[in-house]
N, C-alpha and C. Protein backbone atom coordinates (compact mmCIF):
# COMPACT_ATOMS: atom_id res chain seq x y z
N UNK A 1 12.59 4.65 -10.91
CA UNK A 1 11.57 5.39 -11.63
C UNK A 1 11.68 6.85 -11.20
N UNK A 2 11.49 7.93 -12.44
CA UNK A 2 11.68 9.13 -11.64
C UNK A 2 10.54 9.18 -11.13
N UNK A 3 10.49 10.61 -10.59
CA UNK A 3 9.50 11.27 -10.27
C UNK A 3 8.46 11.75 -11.08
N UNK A 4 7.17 11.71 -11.43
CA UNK A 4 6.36 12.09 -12.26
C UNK A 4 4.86 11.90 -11.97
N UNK A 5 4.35 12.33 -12.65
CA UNK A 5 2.67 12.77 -12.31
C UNK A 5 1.75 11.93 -12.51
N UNK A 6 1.04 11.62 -11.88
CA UNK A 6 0.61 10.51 -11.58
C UNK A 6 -0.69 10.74 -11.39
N UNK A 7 -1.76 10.87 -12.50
CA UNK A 7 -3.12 10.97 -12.75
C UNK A 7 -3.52 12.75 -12.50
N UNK A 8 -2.63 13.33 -12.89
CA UNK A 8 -2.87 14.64 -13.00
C UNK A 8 -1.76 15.38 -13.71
N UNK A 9 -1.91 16.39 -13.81
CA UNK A 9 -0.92 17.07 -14.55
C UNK A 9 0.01 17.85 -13.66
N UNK A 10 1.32 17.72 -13.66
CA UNK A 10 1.92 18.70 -12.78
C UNK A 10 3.21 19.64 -13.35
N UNK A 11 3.01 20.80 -13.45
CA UNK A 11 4.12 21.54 -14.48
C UNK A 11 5.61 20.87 -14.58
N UNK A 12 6.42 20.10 -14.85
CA UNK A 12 7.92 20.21 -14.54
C UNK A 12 7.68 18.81 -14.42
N UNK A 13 6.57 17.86 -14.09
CA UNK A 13 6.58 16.20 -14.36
C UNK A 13 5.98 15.92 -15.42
N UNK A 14 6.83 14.53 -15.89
CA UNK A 14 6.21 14.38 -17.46
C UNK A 14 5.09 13.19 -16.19
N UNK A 15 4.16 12.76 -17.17
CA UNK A 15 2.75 11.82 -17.13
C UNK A 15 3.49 10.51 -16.37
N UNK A 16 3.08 9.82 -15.59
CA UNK A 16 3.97 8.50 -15.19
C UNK A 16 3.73 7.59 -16.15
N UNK A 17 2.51 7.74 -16.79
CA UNK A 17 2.35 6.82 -17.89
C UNK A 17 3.29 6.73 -19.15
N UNK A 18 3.99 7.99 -18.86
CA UNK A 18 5.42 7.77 -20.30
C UNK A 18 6.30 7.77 -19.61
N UNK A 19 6.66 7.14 -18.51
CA UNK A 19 8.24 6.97 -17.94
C UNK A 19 8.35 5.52 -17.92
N UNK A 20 9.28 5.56 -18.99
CA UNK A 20 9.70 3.83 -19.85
C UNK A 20 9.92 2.88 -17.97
N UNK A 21 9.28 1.67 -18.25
CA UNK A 21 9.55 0.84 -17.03
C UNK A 21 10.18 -0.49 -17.74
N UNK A 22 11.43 -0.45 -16.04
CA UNK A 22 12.26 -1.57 -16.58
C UNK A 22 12.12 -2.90 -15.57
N UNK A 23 11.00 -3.32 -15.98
CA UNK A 23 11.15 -4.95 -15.14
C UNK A 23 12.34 -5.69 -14.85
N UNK A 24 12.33 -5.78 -13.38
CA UNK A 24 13.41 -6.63 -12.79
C UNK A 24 13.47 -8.02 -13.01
N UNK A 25 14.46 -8.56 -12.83
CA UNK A 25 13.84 -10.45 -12.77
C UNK A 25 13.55 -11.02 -12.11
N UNK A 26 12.42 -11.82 -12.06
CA UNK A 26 12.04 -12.82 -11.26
C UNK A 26 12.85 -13.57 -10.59
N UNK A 27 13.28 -13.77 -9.51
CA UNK A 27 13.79 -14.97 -9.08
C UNK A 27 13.07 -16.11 -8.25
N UNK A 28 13.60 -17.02 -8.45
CA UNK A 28 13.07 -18.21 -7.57
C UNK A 28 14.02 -18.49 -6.67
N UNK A 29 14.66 -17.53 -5.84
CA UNK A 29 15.59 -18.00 -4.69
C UNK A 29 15.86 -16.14 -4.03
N UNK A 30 15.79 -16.45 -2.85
CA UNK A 30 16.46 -15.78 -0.99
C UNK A 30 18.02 -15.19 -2.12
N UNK A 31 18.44 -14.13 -2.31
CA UNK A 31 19.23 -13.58 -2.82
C UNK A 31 20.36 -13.97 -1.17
N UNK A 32 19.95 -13.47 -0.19
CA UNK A 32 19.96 -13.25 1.35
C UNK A 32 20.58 -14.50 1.52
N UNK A 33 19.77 -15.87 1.38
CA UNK A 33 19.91 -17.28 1.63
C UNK A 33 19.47 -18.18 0.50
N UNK A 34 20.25 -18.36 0.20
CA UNK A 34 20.41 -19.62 -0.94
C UNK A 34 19.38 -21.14 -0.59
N UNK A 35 19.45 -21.23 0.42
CA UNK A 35 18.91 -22.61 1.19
C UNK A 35 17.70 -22.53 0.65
N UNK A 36 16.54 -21.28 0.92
CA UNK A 36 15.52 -21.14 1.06
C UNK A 36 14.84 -21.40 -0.45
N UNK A 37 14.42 -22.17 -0.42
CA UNK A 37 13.23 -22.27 -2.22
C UNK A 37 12.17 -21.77 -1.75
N UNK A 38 11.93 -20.69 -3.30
CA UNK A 38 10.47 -20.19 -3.43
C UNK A 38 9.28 -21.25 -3.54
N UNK A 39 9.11 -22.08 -3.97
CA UNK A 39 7.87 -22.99 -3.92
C UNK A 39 7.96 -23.52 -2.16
N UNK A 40 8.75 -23.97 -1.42
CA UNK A 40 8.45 -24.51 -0.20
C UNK A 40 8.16 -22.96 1.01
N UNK A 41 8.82 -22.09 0.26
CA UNK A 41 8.24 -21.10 1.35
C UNK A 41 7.15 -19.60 1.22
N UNK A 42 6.28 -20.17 0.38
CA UNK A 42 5.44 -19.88 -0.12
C UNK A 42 4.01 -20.07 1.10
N UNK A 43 3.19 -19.04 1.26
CA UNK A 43 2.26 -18.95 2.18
C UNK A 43 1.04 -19.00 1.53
N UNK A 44 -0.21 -19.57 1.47
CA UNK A 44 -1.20 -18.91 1.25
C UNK A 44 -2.41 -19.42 2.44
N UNK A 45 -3.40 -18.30 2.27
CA UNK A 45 -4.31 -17.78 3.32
C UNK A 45 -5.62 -18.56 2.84
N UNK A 46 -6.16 -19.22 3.86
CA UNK A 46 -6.94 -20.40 3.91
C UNK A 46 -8.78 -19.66 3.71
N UNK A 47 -8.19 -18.59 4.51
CA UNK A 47 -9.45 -17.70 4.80
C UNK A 47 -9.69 -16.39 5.09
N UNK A 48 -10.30 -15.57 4.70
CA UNK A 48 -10.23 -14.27 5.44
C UNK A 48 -11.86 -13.70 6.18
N UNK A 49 -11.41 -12.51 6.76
CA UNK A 49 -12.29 -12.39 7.75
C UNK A 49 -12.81 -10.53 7.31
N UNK A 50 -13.56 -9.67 7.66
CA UNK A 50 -13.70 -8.66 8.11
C UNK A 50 -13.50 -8.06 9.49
N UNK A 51 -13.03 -6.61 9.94
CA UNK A 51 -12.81 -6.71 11.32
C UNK A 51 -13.34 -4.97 10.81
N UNK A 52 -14.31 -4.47 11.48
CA UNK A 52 -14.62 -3.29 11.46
C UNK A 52 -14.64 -2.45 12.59
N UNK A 53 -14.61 -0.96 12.88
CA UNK A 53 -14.37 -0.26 14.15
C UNK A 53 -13.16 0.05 14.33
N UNK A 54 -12.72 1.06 14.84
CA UNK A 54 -11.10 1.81 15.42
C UNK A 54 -11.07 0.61 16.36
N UNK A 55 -11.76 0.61 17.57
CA UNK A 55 -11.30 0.01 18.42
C UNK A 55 -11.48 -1.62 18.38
N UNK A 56 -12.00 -2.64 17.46
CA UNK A 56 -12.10 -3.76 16.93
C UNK A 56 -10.81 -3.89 16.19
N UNK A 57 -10.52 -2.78 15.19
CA UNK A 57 -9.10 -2.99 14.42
C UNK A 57 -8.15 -2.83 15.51
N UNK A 58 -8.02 -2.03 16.23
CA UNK A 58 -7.01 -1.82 17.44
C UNK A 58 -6.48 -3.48 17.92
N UNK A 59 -7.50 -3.88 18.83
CA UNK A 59 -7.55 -5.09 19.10
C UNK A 59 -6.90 -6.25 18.26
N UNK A 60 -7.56 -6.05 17.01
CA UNK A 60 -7.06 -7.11 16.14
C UNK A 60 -5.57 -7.33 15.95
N UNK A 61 -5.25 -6.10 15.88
CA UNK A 61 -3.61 -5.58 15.54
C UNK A 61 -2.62 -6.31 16.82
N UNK A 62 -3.47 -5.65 18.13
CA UNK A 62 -2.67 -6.02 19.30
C UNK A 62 -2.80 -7.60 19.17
N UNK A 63 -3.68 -8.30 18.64
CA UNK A 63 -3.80 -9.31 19.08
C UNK A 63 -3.29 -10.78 17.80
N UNK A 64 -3.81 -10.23 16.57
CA UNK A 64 -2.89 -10.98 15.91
C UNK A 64 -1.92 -10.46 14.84
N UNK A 65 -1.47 -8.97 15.68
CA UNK A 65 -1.08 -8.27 14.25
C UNK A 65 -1.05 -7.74 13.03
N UNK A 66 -0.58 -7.42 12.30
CA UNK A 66 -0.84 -6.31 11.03
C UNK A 66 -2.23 -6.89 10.65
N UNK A 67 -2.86 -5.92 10.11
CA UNK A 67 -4.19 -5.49 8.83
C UNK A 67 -4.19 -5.68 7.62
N UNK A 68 -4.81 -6.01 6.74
CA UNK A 68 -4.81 -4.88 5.67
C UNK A 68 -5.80 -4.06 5.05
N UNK A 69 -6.10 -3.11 4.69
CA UNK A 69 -7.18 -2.33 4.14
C UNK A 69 -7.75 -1.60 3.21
N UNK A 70 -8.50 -1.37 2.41
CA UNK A 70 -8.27 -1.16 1.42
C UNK A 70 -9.49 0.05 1.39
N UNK A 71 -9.37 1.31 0.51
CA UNK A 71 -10.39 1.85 0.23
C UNK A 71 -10.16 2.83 -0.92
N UNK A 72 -11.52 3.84 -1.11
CA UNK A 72 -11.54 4.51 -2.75
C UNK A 72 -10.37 5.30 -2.63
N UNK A 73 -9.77 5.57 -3.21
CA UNK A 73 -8.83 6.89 -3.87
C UNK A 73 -10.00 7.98 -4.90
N UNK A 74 -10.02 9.15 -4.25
CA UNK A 74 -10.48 10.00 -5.18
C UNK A 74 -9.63 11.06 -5.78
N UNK A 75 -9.92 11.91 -6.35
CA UNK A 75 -8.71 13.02 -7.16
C UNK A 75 -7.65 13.61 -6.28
N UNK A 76 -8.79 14.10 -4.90
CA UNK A 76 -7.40 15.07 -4.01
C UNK A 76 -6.50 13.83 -3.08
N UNK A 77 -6.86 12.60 -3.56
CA UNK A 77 -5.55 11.84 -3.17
C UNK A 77 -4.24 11.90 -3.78
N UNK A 78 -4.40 12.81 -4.97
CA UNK A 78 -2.98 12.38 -5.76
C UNK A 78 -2.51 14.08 -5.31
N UNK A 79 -2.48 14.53 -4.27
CA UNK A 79 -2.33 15.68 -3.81
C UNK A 79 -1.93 15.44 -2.17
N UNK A 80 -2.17 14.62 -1.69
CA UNK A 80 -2.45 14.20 -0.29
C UNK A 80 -0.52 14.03 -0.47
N UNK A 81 -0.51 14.69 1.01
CA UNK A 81 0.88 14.87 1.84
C UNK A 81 1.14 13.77 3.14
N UNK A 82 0.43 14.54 4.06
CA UNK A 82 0.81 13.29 5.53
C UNK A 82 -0.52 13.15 6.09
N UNK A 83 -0.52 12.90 7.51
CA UNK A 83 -1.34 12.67 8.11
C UNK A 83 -2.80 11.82 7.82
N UNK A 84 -3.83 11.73 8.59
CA UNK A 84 -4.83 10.98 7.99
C UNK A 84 -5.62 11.51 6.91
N UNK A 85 -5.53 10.67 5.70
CA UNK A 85 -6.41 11.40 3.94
C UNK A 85 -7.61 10.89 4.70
N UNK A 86 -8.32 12.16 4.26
CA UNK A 86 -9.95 12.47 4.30
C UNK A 86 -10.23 12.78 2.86
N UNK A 87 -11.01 12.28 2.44
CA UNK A 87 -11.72 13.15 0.93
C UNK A 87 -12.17 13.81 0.83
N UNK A 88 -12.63 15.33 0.39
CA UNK A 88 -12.62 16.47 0.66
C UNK A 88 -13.48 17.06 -1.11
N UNK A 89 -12.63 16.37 -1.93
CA UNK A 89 -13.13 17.11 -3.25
C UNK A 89 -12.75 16.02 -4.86
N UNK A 90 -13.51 15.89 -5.78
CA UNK A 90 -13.33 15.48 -6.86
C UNK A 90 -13.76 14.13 -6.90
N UNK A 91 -13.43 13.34 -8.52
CA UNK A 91 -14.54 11.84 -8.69
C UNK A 91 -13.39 10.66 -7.92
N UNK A 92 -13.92 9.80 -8.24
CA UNK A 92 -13.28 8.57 -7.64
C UNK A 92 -11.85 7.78 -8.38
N UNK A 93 -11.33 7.71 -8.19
CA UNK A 93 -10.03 7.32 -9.19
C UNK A 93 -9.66 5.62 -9.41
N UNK A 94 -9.98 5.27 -8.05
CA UNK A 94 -10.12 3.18 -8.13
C UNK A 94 -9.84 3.25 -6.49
N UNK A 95 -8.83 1.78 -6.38
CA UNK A 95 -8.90 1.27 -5.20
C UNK A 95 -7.22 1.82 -4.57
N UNK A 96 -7.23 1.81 -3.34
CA UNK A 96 -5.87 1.44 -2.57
C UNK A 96 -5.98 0.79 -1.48
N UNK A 97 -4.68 -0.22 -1.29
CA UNK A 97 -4.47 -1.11 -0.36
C UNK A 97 -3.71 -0.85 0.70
N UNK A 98 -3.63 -1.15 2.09
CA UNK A 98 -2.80 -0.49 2.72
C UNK A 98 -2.33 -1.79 3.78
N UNK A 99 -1.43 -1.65 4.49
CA UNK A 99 -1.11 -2.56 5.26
C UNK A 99 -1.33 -1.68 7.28
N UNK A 100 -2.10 -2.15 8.02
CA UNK A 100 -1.83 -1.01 9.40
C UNK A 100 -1.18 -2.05 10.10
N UNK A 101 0.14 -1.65 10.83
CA UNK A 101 1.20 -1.84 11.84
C UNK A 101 0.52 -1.51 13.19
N UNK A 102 -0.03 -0.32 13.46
CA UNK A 102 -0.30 -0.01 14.63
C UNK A 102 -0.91 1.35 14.43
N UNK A 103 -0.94 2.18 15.73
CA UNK A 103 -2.03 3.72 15.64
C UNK A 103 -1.30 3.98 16.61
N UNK A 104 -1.68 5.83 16.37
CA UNK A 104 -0.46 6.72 16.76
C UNK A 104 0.25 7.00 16.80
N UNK A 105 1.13 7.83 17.62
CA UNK A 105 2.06 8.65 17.38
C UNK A 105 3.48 8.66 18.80
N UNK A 106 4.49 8.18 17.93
CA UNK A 106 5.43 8.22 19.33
C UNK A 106 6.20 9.48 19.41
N UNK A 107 6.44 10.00 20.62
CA UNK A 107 7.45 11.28 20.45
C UNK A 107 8.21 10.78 21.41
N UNK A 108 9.70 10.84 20.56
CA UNK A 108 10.65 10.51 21.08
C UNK A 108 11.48 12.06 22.30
């Protein structure tokens, strides 16, 4: 997919909503490993939980690993570069999902 604009207007990107999309195919098999069938290795989640707080999510992470999280997207998200998005200005746009690995910062 190229590059393009994505709920705003940006000089030199056309709209993402007109950049023709080409669905891949489905498969039902490990490209990787042949052995593996999609119906037997298939997961689903019995239950879920809430875990709120920096240092409650911290914990959780250390303790049973990844997150996931989800919250609003507003306008100056489709502007947002690095570091932690704060909302700052404009209406609400919908949802985003995120997956957290861990917190902070390593310097090598």
């Amino acid at each position: 997919m190229p590059q393009c604009a994505h709920h705003v207007t940006v000089e030199g990107l056309i709209s993402c909503d007109d950049v023709p999309t080409n669905q891949p195919q489905c498969l039902d098999s490990c490209p990787s490993n042949t052995a593996i069938e999609y119906a037997s290795d298939k997961n689903f989640g019995a239950s879920s939980y809430a875990v709120q707080g920096v240092e409650n999510i911290k914990a959780e992470i250390m303790t049973n690993g990844s997150v996931t999280a989800a919250f609003t997207v507003y306008e100056d998200f489709l502007t947002y570069k690095s570091g932690v998005y704060q909302h700052m200005t404009g209406a609400a746009e919908g949802g985003h999902a995120i997956k957290c690995i861990g917190w902070g910062v390593e310097n090598d």
